[in-house]
N, C-alpha and C. Protein backbone atom coordinates (compact mmCIF):
# COMPACT_ATOMS: atom_id res chain seq x y z
N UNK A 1 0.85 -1.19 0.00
CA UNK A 1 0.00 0.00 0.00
C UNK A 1 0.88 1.24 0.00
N UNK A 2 0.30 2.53 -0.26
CA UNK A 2 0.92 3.34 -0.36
C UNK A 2 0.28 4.71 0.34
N UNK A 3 0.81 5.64 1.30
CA UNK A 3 0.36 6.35 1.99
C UNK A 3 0.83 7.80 1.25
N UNK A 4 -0.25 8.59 0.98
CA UNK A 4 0.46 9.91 0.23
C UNK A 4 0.29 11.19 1.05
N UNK A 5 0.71 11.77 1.48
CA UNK A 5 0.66 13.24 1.77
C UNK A 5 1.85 13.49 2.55
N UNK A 6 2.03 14.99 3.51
CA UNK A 6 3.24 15.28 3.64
C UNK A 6 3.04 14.93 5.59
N UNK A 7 3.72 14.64 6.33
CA UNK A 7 3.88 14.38 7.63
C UNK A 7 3.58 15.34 8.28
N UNK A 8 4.04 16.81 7.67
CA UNK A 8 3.09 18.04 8.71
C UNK A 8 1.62 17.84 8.77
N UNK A 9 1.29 17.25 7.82
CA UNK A 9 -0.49 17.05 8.05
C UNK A 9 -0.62 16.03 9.60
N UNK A 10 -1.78 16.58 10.52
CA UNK A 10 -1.45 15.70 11.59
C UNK A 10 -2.22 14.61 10.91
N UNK A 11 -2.62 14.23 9.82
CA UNK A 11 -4.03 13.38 9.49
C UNK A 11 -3.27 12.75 8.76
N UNK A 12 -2.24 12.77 7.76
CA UNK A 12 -1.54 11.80 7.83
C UNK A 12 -0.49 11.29 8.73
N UNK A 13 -0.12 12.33 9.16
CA UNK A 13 0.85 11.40 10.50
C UNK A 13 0.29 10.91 11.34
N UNK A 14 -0.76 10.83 11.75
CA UNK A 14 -1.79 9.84 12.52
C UNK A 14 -2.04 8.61 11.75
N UNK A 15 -2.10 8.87 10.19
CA UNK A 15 -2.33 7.40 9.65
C UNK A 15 -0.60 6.27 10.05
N UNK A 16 0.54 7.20 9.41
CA UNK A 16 2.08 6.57 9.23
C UNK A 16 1.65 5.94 10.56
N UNK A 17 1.77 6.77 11.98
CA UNK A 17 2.02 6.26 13.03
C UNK A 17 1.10 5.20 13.40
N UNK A 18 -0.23 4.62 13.39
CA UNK A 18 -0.94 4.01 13.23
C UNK A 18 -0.73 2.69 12.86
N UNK A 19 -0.72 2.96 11.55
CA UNK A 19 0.19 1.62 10.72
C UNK A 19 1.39 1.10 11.10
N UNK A 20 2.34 1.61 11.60
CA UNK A 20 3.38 1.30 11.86
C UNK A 20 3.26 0.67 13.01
N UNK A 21 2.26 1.14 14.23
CA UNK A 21 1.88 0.54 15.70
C UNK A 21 1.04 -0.91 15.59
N UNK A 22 0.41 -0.64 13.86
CA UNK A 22 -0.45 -2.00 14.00
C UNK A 22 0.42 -2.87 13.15
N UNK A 23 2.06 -3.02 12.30
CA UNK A 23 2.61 -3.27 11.78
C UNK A 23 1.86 -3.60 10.24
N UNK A 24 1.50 -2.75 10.12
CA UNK A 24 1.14 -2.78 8.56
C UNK A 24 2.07 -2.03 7.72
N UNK A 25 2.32 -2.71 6.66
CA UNK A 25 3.05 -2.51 5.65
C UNK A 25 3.05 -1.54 4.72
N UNK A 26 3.26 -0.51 4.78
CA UNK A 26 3.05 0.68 3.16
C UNK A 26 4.29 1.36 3.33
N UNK A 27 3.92 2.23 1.91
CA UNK A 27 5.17 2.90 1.16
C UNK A 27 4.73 4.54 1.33
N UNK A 28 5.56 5.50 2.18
CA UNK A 28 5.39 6.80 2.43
C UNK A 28 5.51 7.52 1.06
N UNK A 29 4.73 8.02 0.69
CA UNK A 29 5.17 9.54 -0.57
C UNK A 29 4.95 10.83 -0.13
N UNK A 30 5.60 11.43 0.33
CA UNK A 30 5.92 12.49 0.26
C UNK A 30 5.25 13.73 -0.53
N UNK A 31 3.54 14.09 -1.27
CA UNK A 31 3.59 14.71 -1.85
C UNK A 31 2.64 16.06 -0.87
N UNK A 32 2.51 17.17 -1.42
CA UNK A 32 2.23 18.40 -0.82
C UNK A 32 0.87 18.63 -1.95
N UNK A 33 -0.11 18.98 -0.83
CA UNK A 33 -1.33 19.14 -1.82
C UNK A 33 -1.66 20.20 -2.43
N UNK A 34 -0.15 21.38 -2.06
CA UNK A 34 0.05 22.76 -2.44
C UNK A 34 1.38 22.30 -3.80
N UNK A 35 2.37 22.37 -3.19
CA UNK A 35 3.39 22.49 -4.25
C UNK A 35 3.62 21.38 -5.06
N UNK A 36 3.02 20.25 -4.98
CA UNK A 36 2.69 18.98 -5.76
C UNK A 36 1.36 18.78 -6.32
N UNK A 37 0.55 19.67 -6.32
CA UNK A 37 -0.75 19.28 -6.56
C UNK A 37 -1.13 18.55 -7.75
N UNK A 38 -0.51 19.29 -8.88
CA UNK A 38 -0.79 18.02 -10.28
C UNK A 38 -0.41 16.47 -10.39
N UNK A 39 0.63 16.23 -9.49
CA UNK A 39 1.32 14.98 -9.35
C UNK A 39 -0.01 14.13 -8.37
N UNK A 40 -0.25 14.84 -7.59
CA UNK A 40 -0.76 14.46 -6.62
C UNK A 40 -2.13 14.27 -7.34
N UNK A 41 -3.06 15.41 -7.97
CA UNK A 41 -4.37 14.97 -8.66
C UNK A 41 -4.08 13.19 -9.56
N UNK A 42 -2.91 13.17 -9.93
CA UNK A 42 -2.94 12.04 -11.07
C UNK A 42 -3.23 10.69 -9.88
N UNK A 43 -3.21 10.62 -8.63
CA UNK A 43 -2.75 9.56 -8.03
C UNK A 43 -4.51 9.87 -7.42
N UNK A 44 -4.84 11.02 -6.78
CA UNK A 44 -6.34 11.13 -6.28
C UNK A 44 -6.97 12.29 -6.94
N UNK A 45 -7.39 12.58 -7.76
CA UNK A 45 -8.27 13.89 -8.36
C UNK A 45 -8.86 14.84 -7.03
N UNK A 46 -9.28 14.33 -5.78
CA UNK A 46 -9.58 15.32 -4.53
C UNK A 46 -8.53 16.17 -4.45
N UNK A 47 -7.68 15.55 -4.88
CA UNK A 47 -6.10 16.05 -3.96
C UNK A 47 -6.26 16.12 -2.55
N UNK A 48 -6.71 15.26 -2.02
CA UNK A 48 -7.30 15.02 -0.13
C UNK A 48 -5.82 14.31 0.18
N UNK A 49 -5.25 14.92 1.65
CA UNK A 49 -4.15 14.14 2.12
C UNK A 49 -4.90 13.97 3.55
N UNK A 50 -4.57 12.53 3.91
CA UNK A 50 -3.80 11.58 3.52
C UNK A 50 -4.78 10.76 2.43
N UNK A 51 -4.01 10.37 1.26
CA UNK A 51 -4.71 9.58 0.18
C UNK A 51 -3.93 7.84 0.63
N UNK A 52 -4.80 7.18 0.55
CA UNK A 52 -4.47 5.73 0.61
C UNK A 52 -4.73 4.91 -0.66
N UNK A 53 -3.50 4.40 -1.11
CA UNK A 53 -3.54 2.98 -2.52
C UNK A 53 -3.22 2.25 -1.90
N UNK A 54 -4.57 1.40 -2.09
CA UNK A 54 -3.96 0.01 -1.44
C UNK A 54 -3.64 -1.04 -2.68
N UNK A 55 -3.28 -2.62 -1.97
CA UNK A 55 -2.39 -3.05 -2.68
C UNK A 55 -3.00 -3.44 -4.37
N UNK A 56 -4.31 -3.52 -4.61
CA UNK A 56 -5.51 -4.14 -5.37
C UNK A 56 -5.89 -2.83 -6.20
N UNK A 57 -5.44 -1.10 -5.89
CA UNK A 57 -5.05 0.14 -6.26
C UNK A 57 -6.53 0.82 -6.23
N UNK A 58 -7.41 0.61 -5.05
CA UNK A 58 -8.31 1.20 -4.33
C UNK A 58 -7.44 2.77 -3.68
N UNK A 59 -8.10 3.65 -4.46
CA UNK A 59 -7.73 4.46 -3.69
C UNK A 59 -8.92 5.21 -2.66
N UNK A 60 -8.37 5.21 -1.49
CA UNK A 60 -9.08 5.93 0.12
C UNK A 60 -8.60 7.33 0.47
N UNK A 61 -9.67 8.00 1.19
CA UNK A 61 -9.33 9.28 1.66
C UNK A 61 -9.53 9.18 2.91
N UNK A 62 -9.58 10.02 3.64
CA UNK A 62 -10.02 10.87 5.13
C UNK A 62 -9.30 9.60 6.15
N UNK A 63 -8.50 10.75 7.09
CA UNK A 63 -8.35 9.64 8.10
C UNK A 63 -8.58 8.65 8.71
N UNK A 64 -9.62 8.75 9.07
CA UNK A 64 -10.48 8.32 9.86
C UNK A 64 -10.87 6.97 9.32
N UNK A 65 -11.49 6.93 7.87
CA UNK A 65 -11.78 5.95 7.07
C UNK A 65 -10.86 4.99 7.05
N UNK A 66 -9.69 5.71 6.67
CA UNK A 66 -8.26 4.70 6.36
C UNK A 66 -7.83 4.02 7.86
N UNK A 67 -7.87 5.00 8.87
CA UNK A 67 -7.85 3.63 10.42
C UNK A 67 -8.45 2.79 10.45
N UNK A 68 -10.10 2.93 10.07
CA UNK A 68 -11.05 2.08 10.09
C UNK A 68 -10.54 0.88 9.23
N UNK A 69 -9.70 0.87 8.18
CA UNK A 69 -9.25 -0.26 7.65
C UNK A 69 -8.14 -0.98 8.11
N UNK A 70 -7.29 0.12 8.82
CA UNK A 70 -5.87 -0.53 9.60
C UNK A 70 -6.79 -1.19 10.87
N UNK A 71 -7.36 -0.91 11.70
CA UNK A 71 -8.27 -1.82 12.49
C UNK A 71 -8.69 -2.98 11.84
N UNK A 72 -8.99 -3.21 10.65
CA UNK A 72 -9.46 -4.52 9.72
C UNK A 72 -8.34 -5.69 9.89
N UNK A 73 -7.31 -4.58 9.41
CA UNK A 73 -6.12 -5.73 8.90
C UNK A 73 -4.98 -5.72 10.17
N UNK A 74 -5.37 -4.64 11.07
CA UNK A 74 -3.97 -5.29 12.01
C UNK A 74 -4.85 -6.76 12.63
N UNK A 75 -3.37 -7.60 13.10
CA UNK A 75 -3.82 -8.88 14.19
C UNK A 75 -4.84 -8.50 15.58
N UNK A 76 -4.92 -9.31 16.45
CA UNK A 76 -6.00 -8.27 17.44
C UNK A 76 -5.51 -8.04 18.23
N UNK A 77 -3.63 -8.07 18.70
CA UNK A 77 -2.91 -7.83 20.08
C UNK A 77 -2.29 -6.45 19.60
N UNK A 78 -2.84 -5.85 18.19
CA UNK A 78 -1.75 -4.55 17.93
C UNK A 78 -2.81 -3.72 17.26
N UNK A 79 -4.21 -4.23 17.45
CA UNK A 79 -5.52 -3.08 17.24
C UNK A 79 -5.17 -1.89 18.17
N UNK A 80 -6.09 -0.65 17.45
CA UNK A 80 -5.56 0.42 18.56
C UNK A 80 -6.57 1.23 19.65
N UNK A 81 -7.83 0.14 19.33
CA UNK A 81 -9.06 0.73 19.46
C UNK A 81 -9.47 -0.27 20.86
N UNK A 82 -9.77 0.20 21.98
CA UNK A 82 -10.50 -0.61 22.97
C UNK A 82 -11.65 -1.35 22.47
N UNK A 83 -11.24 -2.50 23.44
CA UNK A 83 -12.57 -3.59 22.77
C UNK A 83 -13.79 -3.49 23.90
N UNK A 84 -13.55 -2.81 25.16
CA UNK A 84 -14.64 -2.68 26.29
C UNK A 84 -15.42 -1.23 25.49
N UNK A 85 -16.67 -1.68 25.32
CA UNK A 85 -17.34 -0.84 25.29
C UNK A 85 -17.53 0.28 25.88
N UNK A 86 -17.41 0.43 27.06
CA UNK A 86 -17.03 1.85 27.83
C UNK A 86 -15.88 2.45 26.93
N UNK A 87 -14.99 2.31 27.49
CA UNK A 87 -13.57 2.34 26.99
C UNK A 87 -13.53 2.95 25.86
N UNK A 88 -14.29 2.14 24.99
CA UNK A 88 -14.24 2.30 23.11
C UNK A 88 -14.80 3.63 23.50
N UNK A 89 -15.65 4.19 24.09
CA UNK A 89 -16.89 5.55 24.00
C UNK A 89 -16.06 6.50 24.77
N UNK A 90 -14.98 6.05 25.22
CA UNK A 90 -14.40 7.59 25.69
C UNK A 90 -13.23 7.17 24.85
N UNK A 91 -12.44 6.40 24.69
CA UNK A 91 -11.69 6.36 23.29
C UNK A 91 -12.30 7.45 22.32
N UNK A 92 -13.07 7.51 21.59
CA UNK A 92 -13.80 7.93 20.41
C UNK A 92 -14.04 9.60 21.19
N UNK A 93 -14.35 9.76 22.81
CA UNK A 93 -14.66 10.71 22.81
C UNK A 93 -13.61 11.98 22.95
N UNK A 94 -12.12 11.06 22.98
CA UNK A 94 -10.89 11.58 22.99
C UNK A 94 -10.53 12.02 21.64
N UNK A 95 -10.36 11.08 21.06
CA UNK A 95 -10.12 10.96 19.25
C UNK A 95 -10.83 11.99 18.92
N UNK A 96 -12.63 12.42 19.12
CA UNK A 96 -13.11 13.73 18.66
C UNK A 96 -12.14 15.31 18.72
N UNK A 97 -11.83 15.21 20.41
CA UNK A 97 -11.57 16.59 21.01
C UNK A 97 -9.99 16.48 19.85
N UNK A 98 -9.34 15.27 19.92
CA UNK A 98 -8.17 16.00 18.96
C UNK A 98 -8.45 16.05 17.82
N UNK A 99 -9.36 15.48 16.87
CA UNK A 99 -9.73 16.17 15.55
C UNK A 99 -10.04 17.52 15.16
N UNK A 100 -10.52 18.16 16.43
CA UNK A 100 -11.26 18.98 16.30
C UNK A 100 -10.35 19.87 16.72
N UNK A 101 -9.38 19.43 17.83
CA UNK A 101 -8.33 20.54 17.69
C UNK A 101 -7.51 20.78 16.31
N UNK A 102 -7.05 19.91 15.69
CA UNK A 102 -6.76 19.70 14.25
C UNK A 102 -7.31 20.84 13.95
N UNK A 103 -8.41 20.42 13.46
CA UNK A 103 -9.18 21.28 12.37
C UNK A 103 -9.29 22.68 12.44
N UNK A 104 -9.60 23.16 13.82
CA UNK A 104 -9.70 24.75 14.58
C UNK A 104 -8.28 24.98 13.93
N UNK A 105 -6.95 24.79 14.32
CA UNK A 105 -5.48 24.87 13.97
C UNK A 105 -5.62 25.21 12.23
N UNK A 106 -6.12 24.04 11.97
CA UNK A 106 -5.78 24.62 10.11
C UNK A 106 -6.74 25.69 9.79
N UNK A 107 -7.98 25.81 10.41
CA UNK A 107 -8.70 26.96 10.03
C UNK A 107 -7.95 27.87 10.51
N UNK A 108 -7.69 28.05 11.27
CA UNK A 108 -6.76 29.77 11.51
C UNK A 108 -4.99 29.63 10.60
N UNK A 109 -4.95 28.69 10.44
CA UNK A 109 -3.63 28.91 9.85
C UNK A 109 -4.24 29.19 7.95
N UNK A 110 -4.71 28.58 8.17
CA UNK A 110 -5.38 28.82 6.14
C UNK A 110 -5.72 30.22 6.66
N UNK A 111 -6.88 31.10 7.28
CA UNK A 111 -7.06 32.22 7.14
C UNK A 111 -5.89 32.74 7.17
N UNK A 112 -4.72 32.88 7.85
CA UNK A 112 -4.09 33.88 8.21
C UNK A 112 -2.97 33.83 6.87
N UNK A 113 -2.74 32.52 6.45
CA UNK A 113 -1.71 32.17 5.51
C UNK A 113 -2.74 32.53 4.02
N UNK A 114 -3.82 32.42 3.63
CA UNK A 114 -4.50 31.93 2.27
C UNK A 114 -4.90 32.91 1.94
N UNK A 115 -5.55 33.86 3.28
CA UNK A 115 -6.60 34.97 2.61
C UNK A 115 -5.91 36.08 2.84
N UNK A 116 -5.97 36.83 2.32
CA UNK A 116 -5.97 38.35 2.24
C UNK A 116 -6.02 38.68 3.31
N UNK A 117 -5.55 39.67 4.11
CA UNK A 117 -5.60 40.47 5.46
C UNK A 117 -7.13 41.42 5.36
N UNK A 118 -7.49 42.11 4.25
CA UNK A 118 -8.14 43.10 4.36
C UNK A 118 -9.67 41.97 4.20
N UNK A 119 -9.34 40.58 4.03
CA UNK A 119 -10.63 39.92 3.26
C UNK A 119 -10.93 38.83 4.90
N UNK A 120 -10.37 38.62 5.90
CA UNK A 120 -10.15 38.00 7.26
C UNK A 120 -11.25 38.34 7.68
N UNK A 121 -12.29 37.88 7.98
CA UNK A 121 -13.77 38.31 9.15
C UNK A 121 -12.95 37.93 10.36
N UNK A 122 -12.60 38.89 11.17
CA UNK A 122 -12.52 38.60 12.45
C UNK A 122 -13.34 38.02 13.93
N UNK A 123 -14.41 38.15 13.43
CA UNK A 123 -15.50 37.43 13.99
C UNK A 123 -15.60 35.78 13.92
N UNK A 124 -14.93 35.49 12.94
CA UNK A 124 -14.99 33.72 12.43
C UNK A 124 -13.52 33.52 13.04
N UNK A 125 -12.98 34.04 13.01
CA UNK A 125 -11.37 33.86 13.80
C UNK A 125 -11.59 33.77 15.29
N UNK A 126 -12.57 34.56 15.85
CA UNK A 126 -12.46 34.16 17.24
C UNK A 126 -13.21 33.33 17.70
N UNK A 127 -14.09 32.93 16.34
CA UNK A 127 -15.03 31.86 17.00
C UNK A 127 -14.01 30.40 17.16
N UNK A 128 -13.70 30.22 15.93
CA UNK A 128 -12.58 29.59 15.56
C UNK A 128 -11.33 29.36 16.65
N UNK A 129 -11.19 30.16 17.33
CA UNK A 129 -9.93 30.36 18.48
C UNK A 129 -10.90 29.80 19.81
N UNK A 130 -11.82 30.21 20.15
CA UNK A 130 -12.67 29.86 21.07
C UNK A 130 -13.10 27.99 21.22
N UNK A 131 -13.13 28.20 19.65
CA UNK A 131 -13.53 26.44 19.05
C UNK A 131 -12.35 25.40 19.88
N UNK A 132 -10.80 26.17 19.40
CA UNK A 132 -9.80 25.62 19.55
C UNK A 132 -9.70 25.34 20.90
N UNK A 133 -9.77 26.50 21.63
CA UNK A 133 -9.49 26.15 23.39
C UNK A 133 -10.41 25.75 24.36
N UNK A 134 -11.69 25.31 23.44
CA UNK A 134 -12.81 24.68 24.72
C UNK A 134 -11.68 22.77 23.91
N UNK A 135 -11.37 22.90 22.62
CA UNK A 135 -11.32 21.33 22.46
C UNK A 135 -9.97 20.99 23.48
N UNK A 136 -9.01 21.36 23.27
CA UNK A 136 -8.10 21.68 24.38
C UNK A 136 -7.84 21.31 25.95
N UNK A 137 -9.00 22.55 26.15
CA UNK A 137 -9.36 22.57 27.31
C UNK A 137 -10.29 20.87 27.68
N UNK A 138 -10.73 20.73 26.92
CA UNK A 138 -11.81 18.88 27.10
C UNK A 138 -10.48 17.99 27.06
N UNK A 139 -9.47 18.56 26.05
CA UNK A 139 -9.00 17.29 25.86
C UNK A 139 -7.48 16.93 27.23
N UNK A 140 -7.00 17.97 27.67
CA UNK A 140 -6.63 18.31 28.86
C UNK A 140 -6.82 17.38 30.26
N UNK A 141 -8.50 17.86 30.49
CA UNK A 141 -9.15 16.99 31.41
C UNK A 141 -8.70 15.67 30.97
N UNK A 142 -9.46 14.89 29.80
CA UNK A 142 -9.18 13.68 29.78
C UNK A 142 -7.99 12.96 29.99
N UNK A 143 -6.61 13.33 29.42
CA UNK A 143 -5.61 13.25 29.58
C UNK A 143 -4.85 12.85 31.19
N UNK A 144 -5.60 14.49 31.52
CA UNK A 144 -4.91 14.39 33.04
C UNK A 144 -5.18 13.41 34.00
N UNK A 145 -6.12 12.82 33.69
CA UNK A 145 -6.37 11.30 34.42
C UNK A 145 -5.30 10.65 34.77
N UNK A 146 -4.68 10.76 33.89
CA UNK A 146 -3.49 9.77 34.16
C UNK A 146 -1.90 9.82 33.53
N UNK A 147 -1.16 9.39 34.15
CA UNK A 147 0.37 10.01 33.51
C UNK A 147 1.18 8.55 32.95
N UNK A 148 0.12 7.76 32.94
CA UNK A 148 0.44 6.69 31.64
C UNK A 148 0.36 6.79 30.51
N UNK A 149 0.26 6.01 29.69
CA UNK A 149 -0.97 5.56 28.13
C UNK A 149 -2.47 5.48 28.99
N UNK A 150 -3.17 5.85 27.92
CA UNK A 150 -4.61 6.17 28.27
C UNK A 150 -5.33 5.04 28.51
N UNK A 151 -5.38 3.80 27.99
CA UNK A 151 -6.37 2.74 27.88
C UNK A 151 -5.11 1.54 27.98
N UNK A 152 -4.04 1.74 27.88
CA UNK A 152 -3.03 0.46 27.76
C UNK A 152 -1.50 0.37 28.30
N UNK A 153 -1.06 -0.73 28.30
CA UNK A 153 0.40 -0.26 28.36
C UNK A 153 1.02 -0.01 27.25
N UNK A 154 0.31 0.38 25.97
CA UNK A 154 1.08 0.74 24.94
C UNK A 154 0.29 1.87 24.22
N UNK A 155 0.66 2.91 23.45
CA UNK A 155 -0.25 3.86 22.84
C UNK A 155 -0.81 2.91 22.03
N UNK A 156 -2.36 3.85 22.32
CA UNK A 156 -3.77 3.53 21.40
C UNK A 156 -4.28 4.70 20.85
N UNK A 157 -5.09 4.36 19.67
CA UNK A 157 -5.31 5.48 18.74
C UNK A 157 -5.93 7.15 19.57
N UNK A 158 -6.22 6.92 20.99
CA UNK A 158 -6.55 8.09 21.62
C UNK A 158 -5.15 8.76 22.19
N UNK A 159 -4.06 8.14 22.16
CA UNK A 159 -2.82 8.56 22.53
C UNK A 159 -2.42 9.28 21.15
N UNK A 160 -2.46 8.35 20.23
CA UNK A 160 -1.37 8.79 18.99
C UNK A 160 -2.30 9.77 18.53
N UNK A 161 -3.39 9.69 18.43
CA UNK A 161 -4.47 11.23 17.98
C UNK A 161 -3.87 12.59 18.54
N UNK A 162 -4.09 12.46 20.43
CA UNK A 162 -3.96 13.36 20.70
C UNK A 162 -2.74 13.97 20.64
N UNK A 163 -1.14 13.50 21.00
CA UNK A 163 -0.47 13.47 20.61
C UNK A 163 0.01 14.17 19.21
N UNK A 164 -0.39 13.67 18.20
CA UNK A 164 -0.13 14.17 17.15
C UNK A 164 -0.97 15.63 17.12
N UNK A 165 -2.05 15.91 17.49
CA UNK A 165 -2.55 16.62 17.31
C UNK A 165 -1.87 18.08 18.42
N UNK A 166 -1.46 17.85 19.58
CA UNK A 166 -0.94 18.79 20.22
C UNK A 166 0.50 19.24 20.15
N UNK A 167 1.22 18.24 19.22
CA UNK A 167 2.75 18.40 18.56
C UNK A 167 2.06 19.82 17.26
N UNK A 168 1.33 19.25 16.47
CA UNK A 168 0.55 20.33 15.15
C UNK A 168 0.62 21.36 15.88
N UNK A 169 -0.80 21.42 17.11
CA UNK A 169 -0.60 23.08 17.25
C UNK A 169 0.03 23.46 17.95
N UNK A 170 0.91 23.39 18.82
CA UNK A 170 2.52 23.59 19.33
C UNK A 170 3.32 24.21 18.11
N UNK A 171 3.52 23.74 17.01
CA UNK A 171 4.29 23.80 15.60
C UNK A 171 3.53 25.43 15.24
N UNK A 172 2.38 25.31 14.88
CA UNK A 172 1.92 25.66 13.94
C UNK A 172 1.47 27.29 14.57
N UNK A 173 0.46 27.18 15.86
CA UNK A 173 0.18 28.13 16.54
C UNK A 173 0.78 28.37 17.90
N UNK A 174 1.96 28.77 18.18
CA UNK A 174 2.62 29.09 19.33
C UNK A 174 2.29 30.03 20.01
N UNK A 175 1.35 30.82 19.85
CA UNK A 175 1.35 31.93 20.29
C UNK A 175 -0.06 31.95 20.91
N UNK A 176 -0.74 31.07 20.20
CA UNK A 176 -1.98 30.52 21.22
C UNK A 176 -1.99 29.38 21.71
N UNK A 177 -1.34 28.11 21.23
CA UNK A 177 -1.61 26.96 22.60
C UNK A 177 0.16 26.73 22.75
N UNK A 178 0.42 27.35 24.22
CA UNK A 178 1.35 27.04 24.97
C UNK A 178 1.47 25.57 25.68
N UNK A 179 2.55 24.60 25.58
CA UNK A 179 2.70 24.05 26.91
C UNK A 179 2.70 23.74 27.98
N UNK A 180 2.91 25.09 28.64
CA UNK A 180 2.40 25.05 30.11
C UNK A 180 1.03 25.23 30.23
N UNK A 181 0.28 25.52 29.77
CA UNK A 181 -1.35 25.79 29.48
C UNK A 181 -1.71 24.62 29.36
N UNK A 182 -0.95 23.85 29.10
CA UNK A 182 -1.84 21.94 28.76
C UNK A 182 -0.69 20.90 29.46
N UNK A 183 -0.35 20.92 30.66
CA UNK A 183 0.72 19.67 31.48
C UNK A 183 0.96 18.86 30.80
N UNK A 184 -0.42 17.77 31.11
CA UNK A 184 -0.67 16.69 30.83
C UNK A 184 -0.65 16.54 29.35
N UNK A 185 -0.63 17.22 28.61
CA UNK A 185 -1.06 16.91 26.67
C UNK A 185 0.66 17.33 26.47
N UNK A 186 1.29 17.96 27.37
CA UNK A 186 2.73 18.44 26.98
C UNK A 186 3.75 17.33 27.49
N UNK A 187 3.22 16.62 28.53
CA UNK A 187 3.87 14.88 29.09
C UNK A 187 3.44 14.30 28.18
N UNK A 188 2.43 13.50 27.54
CA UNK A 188 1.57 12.71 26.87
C UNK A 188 2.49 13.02 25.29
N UNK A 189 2.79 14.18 25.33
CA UNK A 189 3.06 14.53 23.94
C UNK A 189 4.76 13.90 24.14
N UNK A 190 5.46 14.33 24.97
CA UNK A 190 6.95 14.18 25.03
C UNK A 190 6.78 12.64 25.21
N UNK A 191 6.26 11.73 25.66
CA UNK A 191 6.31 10.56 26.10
C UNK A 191 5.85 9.65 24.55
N UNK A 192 5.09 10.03 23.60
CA UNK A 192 4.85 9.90 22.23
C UNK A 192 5.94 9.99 21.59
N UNK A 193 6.21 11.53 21.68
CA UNK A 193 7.13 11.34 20.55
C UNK A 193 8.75 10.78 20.78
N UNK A 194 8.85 10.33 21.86
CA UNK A 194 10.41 9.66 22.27
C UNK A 194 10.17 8.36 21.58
N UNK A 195 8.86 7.57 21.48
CA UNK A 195 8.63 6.12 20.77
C UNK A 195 9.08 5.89 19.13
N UNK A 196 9.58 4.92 19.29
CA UNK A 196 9.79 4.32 17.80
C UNK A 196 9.10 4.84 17.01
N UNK A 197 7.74 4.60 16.90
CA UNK A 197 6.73 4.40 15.88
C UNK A 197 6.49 6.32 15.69
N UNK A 198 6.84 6.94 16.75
CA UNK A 198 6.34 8.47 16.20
C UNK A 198 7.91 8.94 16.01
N UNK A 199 8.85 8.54 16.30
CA UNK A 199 10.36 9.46 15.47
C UNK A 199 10.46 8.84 14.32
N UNK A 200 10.23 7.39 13.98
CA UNK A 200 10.07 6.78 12.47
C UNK A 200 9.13 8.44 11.36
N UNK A 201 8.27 8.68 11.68
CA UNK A 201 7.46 9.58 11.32
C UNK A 201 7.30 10.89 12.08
N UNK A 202 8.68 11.90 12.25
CA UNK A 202 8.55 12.65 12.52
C UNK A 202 7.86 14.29 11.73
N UNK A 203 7.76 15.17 12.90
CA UNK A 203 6.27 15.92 11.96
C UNK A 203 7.72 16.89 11.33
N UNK A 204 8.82 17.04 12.23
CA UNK A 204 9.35 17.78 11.65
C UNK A 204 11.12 17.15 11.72
């Protein structure tokens, strides 16, 4: 299989790291859905990263979808998803708060980077900023529970989510989500990225 987009995306580096935790097999490409885009339309016409070819040359989009298949094919001692039903429902309710931090992050970075200064509604920026630090702030709490892995003795997809997702806006927006403002997501995060499976796929 073949995994396409660039590692600053946290949505594909959530897939690399993923796969690699459930030992599945693919081939990284490297393309940018900005400065590669024609290369990149020939392989997915969305130009959506992370794009997935698998081996049969199905091509997949959206994160989320493409875990849903690494859950298929990993064995069941290197799934990343709790099998207790409780568990699974705050799993999932973790995995939300960091998507959503994701997403708040690229919306203010596309406005500030894409649009025009004089063309910026500042009103959608702070909703947007507001968006960012209630997910944060949720995802914080959950975290601070505990100064292990969340559900295991090994990261599970609510680790490597959040994780990846609080390395992004650390990177990306420094000037609104600090470290010391989030302990526990700033342990959780250093304790991630010292592992194999997230320096194999570093964001930077």
């Amino acid at each position: 299989m073949k995994l396409i987009g660039m590692l600053d995306s946290p949505y594909v580096r959530r897939v690399a790291i993923s796969f690699h935790l459930q030992g599945i097999s693919f081939d990284h490409q490297p393309l940018s859905v900005f400065s590669a885009y024609d290369s990149f339309a020939t392989i997915n016409p969305v130009v959506k990263a992370p794009t997935l070819v698998t081996d049969d040359g199905t091509v997949l989009m959206d994160s989320g979808l493409i875990l849903e298949l690494g859950e298929r094919l990993a064995p069941p001692h290197l799934k990343l998803m709790p099998c207790d039903m409780e568990a699974y429902l705050r799993s999932q309710r973790i995995i939300s708060f960091a998507l959503a931090a994701c997403e708040k992050t690229v919306q203010i970075v596309y406005e500030r980077n894409l649009r025009p200064p004089e063309k910026q509604y500042q009103p959608w920026v702070d909703r947007v900023h507001a968006q960012l630090i209630a997910a944060y702030r949720l995802l914080e709490a959950e975290v601070s529970q505990t100064s292990a892995w969340l559900f295991d003795e090994r990261p599970l997809q609510a680790d490597v989510s959040s994780a990846v997702a609080f390395r992004f806006s650390l990177h990306m927006l420094p000037e609104i989500i600090e470290a010391k403002a989030y302990p526990a997501l700033d342990a959780l995060s250093a304790r991630a990225e010292a592992t194999e499976g997230f320096s194999a796929f570093s964001f930077a």
